[in-house]
N, C-alpha and C. Protein backbone atom coordinates (compact mmCIF):
# COMPACT_ATOMS: atom_id res chain seq x y z
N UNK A 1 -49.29 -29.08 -38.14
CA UNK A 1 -49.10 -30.10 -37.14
C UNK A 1 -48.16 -31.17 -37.70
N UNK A 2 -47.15 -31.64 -36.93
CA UNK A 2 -46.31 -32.69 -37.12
C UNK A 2 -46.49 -34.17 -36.24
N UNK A 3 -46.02 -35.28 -36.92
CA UNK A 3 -46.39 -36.29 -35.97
C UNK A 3 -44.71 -36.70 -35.58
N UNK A 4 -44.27 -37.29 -34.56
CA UNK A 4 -43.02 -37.60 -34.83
C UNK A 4 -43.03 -39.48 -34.92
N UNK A 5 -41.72 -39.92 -35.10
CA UNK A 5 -41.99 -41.59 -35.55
C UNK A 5 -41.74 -41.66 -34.23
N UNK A 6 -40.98 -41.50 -33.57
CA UNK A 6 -41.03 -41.70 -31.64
C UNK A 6 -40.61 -40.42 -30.98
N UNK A 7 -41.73 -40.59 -29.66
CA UNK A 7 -41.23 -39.57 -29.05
C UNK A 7 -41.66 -40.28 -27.40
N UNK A 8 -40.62 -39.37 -26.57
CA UNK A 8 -40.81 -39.67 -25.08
C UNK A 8 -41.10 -38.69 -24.52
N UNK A 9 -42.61 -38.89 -23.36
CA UNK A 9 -42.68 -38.02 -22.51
C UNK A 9 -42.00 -37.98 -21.13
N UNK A 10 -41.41 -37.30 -20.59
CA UNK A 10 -40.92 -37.32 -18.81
C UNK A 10 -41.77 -36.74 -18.07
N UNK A 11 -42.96 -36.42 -18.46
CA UNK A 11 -43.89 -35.34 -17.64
C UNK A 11 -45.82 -36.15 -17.92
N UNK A 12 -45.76 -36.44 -16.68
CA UNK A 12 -47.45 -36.95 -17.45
C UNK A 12 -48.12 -35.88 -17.53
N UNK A 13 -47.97 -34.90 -17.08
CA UNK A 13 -49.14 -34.13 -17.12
C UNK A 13 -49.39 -33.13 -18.00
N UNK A 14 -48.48 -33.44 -19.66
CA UNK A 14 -49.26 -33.19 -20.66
C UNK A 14 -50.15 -34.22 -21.55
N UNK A 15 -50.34 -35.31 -20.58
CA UNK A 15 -51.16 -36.55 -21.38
C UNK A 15 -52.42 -36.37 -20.74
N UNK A 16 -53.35 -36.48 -21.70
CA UNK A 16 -54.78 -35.64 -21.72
C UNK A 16 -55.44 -36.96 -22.10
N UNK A 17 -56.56 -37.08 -21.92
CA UNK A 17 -57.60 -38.07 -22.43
C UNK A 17 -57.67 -38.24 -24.01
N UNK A 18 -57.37 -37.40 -24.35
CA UNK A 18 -57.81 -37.28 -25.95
C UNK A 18 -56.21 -37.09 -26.90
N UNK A 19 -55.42 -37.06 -25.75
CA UNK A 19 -53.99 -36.69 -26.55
C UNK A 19 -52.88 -36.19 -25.93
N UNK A 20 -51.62 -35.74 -26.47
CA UNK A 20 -50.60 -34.80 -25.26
C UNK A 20 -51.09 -33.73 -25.58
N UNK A 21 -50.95 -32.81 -24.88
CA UNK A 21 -50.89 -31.47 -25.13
C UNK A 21 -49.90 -30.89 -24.41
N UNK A 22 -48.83 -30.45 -25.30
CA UNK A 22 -47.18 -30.24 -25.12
C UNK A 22 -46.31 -30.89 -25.75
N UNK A 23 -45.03 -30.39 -25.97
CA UNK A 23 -44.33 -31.44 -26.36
C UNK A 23 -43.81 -32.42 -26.10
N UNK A 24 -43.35 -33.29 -26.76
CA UNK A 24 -42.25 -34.28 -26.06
C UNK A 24 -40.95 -33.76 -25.47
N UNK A 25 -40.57 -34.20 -24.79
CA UNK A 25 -38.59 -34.65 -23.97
C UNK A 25 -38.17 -34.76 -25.46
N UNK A 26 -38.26 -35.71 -26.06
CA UNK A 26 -36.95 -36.50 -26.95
C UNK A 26 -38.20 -36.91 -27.88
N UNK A 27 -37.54 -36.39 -29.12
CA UNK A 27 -38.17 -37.09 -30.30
C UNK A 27 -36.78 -37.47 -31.30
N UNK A 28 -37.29 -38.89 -31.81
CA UNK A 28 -36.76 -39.37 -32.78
C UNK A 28 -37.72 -39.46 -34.79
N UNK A 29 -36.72 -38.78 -35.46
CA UNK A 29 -37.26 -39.13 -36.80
C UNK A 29 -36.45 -40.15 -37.75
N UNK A 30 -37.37 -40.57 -38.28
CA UNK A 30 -36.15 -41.88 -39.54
C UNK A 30 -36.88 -41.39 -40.61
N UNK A 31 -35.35 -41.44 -41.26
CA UNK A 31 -35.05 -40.72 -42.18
C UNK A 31 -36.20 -41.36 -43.06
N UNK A 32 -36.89 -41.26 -44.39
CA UNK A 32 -37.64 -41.86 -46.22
C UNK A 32 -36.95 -40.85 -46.86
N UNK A 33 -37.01 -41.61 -48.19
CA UNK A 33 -36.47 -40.86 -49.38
C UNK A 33 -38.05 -39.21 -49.21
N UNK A 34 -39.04 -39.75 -48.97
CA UNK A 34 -40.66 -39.19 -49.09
C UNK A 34 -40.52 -37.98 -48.12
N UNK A 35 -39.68 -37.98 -46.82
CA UNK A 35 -39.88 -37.06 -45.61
C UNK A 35 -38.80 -36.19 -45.32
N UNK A 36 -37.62 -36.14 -46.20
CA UNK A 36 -36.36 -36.30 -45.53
C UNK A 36 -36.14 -34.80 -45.79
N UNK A 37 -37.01 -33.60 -46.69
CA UNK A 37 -37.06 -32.54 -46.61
C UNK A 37 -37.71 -31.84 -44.95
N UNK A 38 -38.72 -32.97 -45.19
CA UNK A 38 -39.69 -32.48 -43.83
C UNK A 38 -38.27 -32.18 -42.49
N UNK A 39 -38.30 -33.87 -42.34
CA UNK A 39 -37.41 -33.82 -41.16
C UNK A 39 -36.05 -33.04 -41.08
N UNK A 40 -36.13 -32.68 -42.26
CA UNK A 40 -34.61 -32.07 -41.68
C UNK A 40 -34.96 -30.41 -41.77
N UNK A 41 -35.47 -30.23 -42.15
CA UNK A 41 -35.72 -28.53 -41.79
C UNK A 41 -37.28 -28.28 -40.93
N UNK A 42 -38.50 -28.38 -42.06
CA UNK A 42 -39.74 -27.81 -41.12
C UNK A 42 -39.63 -28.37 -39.86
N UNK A 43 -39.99 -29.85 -39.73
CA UNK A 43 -39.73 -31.02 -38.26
C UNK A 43 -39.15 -29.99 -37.13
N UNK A 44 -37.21 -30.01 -37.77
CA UNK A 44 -36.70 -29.52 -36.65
C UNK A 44 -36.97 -27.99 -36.43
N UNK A 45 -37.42 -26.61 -37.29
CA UNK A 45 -37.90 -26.15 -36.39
C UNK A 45 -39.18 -25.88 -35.89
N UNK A 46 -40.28 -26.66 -36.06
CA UNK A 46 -41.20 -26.71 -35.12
C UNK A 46 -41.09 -27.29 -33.89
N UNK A 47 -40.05 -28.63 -33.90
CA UNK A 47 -39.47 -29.09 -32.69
C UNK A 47 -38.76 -28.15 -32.10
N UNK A 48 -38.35 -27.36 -32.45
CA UNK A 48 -36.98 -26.61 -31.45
C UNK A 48 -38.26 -25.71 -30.81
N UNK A 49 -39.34 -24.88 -31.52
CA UNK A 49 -39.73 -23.76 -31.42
C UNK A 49 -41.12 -23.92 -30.17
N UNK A 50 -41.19 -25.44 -30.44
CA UNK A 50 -42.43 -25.93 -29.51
C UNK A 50 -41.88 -26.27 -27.76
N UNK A 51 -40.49 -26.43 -28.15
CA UNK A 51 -40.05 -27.00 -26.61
C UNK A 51 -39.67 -28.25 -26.32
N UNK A 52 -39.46 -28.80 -27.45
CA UNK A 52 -39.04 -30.18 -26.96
C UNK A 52 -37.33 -30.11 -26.60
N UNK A 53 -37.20 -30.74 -26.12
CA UNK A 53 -35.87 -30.74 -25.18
C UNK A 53 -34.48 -31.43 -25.91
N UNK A 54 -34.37 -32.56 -26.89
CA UNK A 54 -33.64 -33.46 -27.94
C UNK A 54 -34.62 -33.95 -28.81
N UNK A 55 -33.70 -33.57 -29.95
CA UNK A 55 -34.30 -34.11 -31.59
C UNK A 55 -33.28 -34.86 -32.06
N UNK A 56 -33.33 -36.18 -32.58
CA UNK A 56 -32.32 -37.02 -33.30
C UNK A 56 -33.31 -36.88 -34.57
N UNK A 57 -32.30 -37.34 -35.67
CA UNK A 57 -32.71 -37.59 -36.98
C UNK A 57 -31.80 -38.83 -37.45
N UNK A 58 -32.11 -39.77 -37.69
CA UNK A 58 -32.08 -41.20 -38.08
C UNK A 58 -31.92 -41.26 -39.57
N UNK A 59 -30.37 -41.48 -39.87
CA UNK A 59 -30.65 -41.54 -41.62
C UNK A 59 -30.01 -42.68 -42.00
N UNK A 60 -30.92 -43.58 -42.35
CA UNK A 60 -30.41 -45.03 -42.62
C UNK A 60 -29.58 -45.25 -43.89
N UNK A 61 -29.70 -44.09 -44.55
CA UNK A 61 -29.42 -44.47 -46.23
C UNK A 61 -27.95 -43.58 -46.11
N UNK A 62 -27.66 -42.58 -45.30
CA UNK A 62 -26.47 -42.48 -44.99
C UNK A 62 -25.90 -42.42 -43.82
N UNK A 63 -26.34 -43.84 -42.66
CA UNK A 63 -25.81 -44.66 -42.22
C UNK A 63 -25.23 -43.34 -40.90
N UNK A 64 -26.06 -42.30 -40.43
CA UNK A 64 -25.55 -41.52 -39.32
C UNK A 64 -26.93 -40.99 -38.28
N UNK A 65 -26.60 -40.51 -37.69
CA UNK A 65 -27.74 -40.20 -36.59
C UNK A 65 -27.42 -38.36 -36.35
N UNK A 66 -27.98 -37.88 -36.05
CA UNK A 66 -28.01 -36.44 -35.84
C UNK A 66 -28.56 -36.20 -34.60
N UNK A 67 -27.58 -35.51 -33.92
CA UNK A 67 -28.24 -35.21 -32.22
C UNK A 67 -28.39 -33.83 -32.17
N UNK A 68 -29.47 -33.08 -32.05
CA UNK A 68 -29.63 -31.76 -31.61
C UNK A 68 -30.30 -31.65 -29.88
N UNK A 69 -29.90 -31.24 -29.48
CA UNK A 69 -29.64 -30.86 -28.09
C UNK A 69 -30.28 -29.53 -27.86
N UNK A 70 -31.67 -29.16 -27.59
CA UNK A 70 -31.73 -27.48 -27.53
C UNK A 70 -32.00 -27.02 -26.31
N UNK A 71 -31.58 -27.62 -25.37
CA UNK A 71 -31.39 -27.25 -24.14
C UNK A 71 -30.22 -26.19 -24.19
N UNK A 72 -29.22 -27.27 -24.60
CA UNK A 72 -27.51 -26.48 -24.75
C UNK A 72 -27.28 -25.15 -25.93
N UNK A 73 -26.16 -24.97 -25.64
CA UNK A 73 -25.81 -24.04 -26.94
C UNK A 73 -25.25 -24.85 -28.11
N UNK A 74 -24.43 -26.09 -27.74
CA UNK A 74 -23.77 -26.62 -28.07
C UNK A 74 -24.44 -27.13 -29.50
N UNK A 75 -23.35 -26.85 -30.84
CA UNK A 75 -24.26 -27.33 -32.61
C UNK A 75 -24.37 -29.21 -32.13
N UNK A 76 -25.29 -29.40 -33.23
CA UNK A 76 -25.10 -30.44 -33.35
C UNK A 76 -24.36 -31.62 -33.59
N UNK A 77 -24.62 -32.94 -33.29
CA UNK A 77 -23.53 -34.13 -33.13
C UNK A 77 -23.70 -35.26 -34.42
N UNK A 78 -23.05 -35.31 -34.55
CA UNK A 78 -23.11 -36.31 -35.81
C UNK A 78 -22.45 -37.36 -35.76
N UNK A 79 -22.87 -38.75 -35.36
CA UNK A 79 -22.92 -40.01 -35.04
C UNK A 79 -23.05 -41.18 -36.18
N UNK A 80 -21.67 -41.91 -36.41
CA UNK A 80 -22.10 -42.94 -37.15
C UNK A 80 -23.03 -44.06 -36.44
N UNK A 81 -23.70 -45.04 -36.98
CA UNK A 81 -24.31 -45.73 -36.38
C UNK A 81 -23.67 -47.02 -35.92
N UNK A 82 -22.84 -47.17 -35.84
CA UNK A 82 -21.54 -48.00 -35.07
C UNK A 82 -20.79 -47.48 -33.83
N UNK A 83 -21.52 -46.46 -33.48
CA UNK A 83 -21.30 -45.92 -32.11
C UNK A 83 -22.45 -46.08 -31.14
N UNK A 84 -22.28 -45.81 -29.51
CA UNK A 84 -22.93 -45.79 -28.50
C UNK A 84 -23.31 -44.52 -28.43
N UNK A 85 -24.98 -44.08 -28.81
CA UNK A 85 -24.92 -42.48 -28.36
C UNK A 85 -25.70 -41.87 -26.87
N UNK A 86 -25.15 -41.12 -26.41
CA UNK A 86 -25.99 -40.72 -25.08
C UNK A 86 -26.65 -40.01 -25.41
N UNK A 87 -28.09 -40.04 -24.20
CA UNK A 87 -28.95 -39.30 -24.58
C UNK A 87 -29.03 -38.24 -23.75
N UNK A 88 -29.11 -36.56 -24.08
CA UNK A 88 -28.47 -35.58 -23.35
C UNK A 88 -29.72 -35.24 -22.28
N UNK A 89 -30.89 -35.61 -22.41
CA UNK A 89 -31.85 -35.01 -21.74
C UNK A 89 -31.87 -36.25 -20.46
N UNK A 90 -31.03 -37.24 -20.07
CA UNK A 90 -30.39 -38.22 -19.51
C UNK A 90 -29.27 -37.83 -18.93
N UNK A 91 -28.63 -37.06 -19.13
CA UNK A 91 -27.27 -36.05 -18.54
C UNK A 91 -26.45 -37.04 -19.12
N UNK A 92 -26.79 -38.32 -20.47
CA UNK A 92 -25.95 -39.03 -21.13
C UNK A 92 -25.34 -40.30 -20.14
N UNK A 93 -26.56 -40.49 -19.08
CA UNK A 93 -26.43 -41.82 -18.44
C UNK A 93 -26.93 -43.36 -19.39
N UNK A 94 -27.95 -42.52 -20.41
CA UNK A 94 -28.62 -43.75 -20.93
C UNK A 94 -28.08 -43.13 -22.38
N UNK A 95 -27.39 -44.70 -23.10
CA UNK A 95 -27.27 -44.35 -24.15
C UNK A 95 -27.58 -45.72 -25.25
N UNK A 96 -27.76 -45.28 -26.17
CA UNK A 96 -28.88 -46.00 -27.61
C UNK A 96 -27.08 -46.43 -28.41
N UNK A 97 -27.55 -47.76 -28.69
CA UNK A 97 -26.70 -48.71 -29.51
C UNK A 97 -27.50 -48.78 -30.94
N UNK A 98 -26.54 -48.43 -32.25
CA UNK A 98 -27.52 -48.87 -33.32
C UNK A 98 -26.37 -49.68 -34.15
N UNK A 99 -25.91 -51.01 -33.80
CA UNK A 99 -25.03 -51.50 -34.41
C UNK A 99 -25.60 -52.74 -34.89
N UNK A 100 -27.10 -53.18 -34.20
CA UNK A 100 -27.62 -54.46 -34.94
C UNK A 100 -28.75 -53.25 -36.41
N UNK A 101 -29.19 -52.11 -35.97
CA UNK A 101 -29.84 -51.59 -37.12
C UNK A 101 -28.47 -50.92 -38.29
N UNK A 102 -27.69 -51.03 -37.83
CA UNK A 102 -26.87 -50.59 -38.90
C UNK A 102 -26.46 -52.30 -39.92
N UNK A 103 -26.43 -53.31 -38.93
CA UNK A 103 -26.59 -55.04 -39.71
C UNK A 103 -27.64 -54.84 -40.78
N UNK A 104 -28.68 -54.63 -39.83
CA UNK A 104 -30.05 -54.76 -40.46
C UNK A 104 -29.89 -53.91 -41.91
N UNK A 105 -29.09 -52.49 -41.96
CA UNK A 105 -29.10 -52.06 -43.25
C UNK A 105 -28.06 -52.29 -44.25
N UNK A 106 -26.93 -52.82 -43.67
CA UNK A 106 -25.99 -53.28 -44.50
C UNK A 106 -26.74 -54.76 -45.05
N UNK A 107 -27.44 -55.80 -44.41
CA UNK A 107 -28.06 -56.72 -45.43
C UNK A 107 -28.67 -56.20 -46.13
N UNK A 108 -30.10 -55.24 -45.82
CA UNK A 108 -30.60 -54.96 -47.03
C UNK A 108 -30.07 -54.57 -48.23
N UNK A 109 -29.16 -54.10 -48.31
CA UNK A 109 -27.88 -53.31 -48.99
C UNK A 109 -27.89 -54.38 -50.44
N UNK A 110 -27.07 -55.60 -49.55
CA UNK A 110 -26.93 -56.52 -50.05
C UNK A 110 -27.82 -57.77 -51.11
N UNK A 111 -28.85 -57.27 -50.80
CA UNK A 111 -30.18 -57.69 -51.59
C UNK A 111 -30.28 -57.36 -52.70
C-alpha cells in the first residue's frame, strides 16, 4: 500500500466512510532525499497499474516537476519550476504555477 502527499478525487463515489476505495484522478509526490527511490519507480507503477489518471513528481532539490499522463500514449513531460504547468486530466484548462515554491527553494539554498 502507498500513501500519496496529494491526491484529487473527481468521482465521489469511491469515498467510503472509512476511506477511498479506488484511486485518485491526479496524484502529486515531493520529492525527500528518504523517498525518492519509492517515488520514482515502485509509487509510479502502482499508480499507473491502479488507475489513476496523472502522476506528477515534485523534485525540489533538482528544481523540475515530472508529468506522467497515463491516459495518453504520450512519454513524459519535464517541467522546470519557473513554468505554468497544465493539468492534463483538465484537458490543460487548469494549470499549477510553482514560481513562489521555486523562491521558497532558492532561499533555502541560500541559508
Amino acid at each position: 500500500m502507498v500513501q500519496p502527499d496529494v491526491g484529487i478525487l473527481c468521482h465521489n463515489d469511491i469515498i467510503k466512510t472509512w476511506g477511498v476505495y479506488g484511486a485518485p484522478d491526479f496524484i502529486v509526490e515531493i520529492i525527500s532525499p528518504s523517498t525518492k527511490r519509492k517515488d520514482y519507480t515502485k509509487k509510479l507503477s502502482k499508480y499507473m497499474g491502479a488507475g489513476v489518471r496523472e502522476y506528477w513528481i515534485l523534485d525540489p532539490y533538482q528544481q523540475k516537476l515530472i508529468v506522467y499522463e497515463f491516459e495518453s500514449d504520450s512519454c513524459p513531460m519535464i517541467y522546470g519550476l519557473d513554468t505554468e504547468v497544465p493539468i492534463g486530466i483538465y484537458n490543460g484548462e487548469l494549470k499549477i504555477q510553482f514560481q513562489r515554491i521555486k523562491e521558497w527553494i532558492d532561499e533555502a539554498r541560500e541559508l
